[in-house]
PDB file of N, CA and C in Angstrom:
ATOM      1  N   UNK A   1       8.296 -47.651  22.742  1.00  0.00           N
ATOM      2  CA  UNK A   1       7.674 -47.338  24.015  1.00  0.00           C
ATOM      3  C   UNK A   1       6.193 -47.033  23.822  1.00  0.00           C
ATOM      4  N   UNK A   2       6.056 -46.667  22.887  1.00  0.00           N
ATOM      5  CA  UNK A   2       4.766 -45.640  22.340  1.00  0.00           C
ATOM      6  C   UNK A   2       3.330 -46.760  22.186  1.00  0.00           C
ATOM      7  N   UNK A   3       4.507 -47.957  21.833  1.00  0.00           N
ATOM      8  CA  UNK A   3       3.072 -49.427  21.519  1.00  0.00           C
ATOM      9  C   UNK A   3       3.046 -49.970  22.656  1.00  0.00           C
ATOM     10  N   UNK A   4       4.270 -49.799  23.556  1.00  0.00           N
ATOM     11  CA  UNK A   4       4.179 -50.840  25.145  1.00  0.00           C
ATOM     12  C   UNK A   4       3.243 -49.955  25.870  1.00  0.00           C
ATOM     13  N   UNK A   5       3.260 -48.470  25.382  1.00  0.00           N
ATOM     14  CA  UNK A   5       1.837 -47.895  26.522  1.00  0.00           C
ATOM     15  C   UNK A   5       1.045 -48.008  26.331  1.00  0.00           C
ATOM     16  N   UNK A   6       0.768 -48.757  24.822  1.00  0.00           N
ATOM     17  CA  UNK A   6      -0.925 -48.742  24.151  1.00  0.00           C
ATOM     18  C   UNK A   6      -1.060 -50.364  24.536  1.00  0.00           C
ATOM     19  N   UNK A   7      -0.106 -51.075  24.640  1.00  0.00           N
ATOM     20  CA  UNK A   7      -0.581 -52.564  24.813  1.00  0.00           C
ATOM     21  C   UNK A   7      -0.970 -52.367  26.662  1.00  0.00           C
ATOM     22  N   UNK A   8      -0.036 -51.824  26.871  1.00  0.00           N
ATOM     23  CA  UNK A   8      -0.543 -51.948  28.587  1.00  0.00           C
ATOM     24  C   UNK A   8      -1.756 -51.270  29.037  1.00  0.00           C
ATOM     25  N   UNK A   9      -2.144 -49.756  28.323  1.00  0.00           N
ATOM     26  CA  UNK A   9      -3.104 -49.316  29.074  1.00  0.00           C
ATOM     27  C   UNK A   9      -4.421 -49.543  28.176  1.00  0.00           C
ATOM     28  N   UNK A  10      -3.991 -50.086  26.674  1.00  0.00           N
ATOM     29  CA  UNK A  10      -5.290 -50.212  26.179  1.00  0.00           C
ATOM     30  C   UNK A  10      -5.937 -48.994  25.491  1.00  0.00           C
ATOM     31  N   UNK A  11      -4.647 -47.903  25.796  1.00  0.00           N
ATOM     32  CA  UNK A  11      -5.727 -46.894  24.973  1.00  0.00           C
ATOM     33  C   UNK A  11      -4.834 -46.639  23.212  1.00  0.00           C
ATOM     34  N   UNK A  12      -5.384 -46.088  22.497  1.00  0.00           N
ATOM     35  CA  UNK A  12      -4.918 -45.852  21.054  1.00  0.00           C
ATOM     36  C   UNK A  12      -3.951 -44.917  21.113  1.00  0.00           C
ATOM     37  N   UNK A  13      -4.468 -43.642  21.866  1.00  0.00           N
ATOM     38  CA  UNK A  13      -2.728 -42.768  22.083  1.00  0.00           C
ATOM     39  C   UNK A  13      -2.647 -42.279  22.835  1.00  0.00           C
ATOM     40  N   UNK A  14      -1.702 -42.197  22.823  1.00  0.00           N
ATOM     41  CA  UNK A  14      -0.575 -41.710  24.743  1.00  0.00           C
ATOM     42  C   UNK A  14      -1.277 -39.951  24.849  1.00  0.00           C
ATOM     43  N   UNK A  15      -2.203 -40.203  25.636  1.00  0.00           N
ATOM     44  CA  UNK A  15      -2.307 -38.494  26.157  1.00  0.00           C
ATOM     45  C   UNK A  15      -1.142 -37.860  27.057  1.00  0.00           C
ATOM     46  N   UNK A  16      -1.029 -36.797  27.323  1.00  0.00           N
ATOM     47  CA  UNK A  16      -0.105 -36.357  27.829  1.00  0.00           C
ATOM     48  C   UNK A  16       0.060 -36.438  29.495  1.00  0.00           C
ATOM     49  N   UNK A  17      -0.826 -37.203  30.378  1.00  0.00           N
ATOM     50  CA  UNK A  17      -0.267 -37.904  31.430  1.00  0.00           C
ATOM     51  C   UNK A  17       0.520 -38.884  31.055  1.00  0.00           C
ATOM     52  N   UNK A  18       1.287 -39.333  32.073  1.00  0.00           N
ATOM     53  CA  UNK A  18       2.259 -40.518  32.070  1.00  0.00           C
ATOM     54  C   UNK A  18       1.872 -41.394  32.598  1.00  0.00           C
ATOM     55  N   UNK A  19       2.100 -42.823  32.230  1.00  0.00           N
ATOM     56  CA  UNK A  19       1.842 -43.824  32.870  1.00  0.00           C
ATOM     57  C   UNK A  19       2.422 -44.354  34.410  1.00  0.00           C
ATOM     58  N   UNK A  20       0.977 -44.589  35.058  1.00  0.00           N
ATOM     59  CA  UNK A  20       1.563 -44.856  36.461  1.00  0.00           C
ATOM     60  C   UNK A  20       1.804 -46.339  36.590  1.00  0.00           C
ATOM     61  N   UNK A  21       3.065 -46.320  37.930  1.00  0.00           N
ATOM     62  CA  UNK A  21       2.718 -47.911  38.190  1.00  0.00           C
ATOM     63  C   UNK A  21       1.499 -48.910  38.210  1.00  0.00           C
ATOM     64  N   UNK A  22       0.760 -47.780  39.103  1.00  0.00           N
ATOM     65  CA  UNK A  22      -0.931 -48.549  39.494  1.00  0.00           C
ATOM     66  C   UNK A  22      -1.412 -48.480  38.498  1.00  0.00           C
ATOM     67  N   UNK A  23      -1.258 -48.306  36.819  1.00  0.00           N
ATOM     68  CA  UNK A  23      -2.299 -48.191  35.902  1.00  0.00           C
ATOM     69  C   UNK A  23      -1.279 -49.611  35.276  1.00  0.00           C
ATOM     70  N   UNK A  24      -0.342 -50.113  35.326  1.00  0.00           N
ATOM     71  CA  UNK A  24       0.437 -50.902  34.774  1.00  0.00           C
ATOM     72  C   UNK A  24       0.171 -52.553  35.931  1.00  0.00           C
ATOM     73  N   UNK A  25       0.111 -52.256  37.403  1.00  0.00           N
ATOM     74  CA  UNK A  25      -0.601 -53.517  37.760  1.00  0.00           C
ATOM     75  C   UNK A  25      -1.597 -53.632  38.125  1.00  0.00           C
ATOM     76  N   UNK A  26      -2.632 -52.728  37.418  1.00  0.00           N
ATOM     77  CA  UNK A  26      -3.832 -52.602  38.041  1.00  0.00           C
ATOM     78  C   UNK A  26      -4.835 -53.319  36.279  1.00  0.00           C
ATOM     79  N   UNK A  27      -3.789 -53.555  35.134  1.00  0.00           N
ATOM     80  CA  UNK A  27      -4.165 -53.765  33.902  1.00  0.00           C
ATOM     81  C   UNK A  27      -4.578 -55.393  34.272  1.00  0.00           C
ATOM     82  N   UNK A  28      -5.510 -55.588  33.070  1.00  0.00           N
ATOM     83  CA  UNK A  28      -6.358 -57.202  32.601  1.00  0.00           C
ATOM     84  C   UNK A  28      -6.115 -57.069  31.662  1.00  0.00           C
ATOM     85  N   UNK A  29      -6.184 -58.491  31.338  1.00  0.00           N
ATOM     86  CA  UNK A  29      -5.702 -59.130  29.952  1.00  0.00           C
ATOM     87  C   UNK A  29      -6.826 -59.911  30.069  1.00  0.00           C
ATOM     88  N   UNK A  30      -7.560 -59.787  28.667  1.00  0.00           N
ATOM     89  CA  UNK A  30      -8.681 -60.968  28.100  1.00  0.00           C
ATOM     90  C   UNK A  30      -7.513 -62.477  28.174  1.00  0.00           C
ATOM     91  N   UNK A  31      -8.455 -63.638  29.248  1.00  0.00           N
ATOM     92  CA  UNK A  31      -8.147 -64.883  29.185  1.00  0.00           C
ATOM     93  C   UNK A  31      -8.480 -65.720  27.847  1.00  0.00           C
ATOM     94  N   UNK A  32      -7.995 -66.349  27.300  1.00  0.00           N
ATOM     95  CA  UNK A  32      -8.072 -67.201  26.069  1.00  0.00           C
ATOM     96  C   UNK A  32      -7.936 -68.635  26.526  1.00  0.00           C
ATOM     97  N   UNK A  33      -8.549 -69.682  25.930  1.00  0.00           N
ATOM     98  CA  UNK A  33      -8.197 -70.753  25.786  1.00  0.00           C
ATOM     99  C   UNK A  33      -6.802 -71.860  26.206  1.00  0.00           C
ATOM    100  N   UNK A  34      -6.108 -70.647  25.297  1.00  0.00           N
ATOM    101  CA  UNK A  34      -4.623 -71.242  25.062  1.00  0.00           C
ATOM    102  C   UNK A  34      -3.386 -70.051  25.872  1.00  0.00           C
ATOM    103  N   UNK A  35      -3.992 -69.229  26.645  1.00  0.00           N
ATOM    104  CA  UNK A  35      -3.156 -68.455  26.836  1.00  0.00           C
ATOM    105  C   UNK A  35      -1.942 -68.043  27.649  1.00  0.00           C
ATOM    106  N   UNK A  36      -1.604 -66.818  27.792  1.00  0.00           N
ATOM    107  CA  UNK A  36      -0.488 -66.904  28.937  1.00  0.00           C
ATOM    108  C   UNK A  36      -0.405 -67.231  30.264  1.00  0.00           C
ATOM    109  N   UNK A  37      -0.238 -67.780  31.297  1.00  0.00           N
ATOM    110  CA  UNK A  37      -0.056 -67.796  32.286  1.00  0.00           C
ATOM    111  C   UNK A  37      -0.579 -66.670  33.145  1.00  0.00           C
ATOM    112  N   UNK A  38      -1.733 -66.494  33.923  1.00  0.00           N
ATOM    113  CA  UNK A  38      -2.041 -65.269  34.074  1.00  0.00           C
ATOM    114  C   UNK A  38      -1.229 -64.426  35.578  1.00  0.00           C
ATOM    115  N   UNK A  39      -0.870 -65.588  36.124  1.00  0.00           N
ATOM    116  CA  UNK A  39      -0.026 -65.405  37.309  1.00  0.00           C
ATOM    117  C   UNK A  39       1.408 -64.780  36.449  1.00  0.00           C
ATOM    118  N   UNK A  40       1.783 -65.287  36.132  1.00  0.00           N
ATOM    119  CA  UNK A  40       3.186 -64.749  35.129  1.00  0.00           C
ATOM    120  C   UNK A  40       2.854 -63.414  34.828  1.00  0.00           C
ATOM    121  N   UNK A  41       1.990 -62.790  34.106  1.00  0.00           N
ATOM    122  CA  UNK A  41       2.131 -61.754  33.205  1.00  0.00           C
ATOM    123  C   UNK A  41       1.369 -60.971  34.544  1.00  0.00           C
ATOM    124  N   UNK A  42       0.662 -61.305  35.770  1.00  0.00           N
ATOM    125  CA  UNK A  42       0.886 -60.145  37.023  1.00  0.00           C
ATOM    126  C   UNK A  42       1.761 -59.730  37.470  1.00  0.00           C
ATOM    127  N   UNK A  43       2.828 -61.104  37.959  1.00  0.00           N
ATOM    128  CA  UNK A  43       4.453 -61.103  38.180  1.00  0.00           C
ATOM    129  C   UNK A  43       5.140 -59.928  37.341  1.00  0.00           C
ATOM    130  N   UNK A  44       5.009 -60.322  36.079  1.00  0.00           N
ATOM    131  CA  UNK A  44       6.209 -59.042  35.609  1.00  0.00           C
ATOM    132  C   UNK A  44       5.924 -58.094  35.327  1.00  0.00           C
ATOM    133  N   UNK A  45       4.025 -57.723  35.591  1.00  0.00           N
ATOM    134  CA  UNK A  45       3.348 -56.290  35.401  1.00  0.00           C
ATOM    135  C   UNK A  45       4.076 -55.367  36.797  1.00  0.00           C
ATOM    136  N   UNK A  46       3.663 -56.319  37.834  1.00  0.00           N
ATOM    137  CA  UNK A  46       4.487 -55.554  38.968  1.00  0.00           C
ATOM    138  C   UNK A  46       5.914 -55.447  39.611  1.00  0.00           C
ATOM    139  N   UNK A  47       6.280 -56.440  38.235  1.00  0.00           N
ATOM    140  CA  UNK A  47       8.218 -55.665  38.288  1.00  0.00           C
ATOM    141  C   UNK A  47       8.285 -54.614  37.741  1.00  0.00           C
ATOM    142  N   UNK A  48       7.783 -54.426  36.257  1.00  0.00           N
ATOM    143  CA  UNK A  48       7.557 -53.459  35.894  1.00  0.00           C
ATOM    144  C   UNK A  48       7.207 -52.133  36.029  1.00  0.00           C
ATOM    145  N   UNK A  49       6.096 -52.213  37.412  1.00  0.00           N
ATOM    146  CA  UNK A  49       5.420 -50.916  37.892  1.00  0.00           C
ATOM    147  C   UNK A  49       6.342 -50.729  38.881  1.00  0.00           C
ATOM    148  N   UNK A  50       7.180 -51.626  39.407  1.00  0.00           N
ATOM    149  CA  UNK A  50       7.863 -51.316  40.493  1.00  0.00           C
ATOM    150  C   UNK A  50       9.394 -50.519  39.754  1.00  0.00           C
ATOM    151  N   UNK A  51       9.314 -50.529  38.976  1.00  0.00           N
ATOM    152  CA  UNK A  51      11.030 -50.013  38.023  1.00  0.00           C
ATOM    153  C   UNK A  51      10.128 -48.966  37.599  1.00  0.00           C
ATOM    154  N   UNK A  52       9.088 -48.684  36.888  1.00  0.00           N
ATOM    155  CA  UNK A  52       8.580 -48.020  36.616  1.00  0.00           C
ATOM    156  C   UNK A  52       8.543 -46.394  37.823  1.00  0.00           C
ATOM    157  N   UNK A  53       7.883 -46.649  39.078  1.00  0.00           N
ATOM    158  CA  UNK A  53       8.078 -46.142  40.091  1.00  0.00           C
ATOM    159  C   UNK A  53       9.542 -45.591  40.921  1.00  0.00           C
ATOM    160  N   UNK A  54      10.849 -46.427  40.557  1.00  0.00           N
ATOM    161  CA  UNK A  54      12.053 -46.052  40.698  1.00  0.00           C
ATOM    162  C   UNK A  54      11.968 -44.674  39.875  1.00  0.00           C
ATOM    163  N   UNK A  55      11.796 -45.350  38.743  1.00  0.00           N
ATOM    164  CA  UNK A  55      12.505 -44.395  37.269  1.00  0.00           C
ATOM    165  C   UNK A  55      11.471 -42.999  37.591  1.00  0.00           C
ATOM    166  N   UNK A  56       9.977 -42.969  37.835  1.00  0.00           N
ATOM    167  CA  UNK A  56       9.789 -41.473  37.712  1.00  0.00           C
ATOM    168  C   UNK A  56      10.259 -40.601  38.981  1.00  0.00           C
ATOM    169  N   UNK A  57      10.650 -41.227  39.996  1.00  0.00           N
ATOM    170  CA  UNK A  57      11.076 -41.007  41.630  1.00  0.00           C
ATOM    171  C   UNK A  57      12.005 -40.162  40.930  1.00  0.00           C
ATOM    172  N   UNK A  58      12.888 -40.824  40.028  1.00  0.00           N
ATOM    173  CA  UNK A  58      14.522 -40.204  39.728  1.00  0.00           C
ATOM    174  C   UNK A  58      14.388 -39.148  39.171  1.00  0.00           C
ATOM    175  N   UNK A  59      13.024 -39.364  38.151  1.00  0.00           N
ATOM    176  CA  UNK A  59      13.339 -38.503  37.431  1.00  0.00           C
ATOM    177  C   UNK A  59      12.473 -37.136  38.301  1.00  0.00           C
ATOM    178  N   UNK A  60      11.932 -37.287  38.851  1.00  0.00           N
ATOM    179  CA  UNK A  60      11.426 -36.399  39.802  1.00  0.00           C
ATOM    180  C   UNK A  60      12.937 -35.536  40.524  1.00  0.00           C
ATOM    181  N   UNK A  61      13.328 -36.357  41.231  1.00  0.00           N
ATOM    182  CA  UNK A  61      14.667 -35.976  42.206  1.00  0.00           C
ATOM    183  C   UNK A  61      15.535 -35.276  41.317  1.00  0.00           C
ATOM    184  N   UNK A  62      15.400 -35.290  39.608  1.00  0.00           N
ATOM    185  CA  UNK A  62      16.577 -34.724  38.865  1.00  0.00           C
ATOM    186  C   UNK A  62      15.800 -33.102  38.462  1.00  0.00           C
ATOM    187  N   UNK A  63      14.682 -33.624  38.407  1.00  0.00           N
ATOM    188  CA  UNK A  63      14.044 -32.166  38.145  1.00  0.00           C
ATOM    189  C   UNK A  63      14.054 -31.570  39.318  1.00  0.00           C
ATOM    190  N   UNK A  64      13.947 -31.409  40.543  1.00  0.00           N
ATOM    191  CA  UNK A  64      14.538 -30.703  41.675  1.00  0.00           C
ATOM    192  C   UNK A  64      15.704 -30.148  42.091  1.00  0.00           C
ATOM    193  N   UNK A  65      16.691 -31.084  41.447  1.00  0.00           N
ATOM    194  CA  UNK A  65      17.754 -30.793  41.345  1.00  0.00           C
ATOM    195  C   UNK A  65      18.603 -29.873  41.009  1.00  0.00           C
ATOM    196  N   UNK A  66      18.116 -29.346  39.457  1.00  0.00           N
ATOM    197  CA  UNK A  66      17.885 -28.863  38.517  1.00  0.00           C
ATOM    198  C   UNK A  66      17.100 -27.494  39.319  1.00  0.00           C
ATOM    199  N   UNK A  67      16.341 -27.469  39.812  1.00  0.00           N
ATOM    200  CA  UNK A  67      15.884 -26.209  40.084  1.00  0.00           C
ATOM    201  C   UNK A  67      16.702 -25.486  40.868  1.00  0.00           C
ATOM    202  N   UNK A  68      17.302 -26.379  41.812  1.00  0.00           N
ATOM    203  CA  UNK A  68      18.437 -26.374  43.457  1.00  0.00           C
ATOM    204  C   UNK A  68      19.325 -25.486  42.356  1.00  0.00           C
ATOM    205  N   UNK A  69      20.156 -25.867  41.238  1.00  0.00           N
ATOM    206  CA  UNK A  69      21.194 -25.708  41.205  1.00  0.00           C
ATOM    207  C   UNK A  69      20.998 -24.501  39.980  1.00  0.00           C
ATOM    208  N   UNK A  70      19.807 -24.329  39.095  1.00  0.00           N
ATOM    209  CA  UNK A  70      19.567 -23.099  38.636  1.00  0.00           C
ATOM    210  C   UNK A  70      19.636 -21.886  39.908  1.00  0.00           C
ATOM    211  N   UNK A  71      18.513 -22.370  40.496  1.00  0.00           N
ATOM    212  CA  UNK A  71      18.546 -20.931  42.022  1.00  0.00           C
ATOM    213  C   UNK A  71      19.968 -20.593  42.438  1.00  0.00           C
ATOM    214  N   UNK A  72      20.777 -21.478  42.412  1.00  0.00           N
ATOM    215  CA  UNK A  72      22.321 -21.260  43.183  1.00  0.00           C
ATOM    216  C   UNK A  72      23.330 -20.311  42.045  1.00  0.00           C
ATOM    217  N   UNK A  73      23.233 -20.749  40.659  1.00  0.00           N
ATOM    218  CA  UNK A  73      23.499 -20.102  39.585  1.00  0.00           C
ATOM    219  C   UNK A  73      23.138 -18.589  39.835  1.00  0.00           C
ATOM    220  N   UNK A  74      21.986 -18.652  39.378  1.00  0.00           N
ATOM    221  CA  UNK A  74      21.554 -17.381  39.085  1.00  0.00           C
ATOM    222  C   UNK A  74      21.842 -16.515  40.781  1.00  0.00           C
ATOM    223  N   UNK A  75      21.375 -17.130  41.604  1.00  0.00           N
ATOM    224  CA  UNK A  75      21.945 -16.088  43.007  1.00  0.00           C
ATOM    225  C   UNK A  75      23.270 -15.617  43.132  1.00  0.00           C
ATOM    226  N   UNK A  76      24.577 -16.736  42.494  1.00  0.00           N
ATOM    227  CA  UNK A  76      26.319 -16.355  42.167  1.00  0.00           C
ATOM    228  C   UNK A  76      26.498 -15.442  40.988  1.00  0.00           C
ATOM    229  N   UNK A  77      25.471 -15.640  39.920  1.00  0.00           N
ATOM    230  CA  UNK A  77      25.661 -14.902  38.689  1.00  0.00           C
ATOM    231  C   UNK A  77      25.294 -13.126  39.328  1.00  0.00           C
ATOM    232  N   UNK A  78      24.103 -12.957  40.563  1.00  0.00           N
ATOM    233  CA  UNK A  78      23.927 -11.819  40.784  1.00  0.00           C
ATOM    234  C   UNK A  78      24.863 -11.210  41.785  1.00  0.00           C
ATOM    235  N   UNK A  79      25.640 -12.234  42.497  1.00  0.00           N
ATOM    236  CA  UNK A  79      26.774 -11.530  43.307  1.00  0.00           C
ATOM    237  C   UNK A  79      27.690 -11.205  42.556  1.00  0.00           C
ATOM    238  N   UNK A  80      28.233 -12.019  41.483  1.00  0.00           N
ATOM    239  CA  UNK A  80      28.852 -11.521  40.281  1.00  0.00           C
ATOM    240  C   UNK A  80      29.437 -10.026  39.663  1.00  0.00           C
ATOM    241  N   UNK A  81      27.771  -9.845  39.336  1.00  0.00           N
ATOM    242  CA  UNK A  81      27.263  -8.926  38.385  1.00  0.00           C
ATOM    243  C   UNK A  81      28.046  -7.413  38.766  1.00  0.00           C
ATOM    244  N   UNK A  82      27.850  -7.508  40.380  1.00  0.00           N
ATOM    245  CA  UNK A  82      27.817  -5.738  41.518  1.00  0.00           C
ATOM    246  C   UNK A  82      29.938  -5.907  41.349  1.00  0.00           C
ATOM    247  N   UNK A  83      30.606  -6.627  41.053  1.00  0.00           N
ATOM    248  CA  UNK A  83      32.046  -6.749  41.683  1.00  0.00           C
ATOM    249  C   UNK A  83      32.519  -6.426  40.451  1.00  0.00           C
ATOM    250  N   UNK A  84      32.133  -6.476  38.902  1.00  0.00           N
ATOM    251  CA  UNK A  84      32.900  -5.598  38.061  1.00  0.00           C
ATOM    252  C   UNK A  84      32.498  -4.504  37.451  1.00  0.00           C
ATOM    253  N   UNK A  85      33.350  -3.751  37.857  1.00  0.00           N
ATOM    254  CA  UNK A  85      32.897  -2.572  37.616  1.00  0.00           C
ATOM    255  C   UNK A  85      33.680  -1.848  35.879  1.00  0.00           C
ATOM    256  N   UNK A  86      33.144  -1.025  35.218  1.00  0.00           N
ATOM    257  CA  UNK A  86      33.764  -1.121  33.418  1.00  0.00           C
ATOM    258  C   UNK A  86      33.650   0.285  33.457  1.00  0.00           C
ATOM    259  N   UNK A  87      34.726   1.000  33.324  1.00  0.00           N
ATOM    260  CA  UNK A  87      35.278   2.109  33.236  1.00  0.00           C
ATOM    261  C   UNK A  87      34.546   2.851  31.544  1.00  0.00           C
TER     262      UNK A  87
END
């Protein structure tokens, strides 16, 4: 993963933002002579940013989730706490 973020964004190392869709179809590629198809490699930059954009959505929605269901924990763990009583 670590070389697909350095080939896409061009930089040497992954700082600790994450890569966005718009930095993934918003990338150029030096044209060559002999080279790829440049329509092609836009095509699957913006499948890419578009899965890309699913996947941090989710992972967004799981870290919320995660908070939802810590708060609910810890609020049952404190109703809990008052109902036994230890002689």
């Amino acid at each position: 993963m670590r070389h697909l973020t350095r080939w896409l964004t061009g930089r040497q190392q992954r700082t600790k933002q994450p890569l966005r869709p718009a930095q993934v179809r918003d990338r150029r590629f030096t044209v060559r002579r002999h080279g790829l198809d440049p329509f092609e490699i836009r095509a699957f930059l913006h499948e890419v940013a578009d899965e890309l954009a699913v996947a941090q959505a989710a992972a967004v929605a799981v870290r919320e989730e995660n908070v939802r269901i810590r708060r609910a924990l810890h609020t049952w763990q404190g109703g809990q706490s008052g109902k036994h009583r230890y002689r």
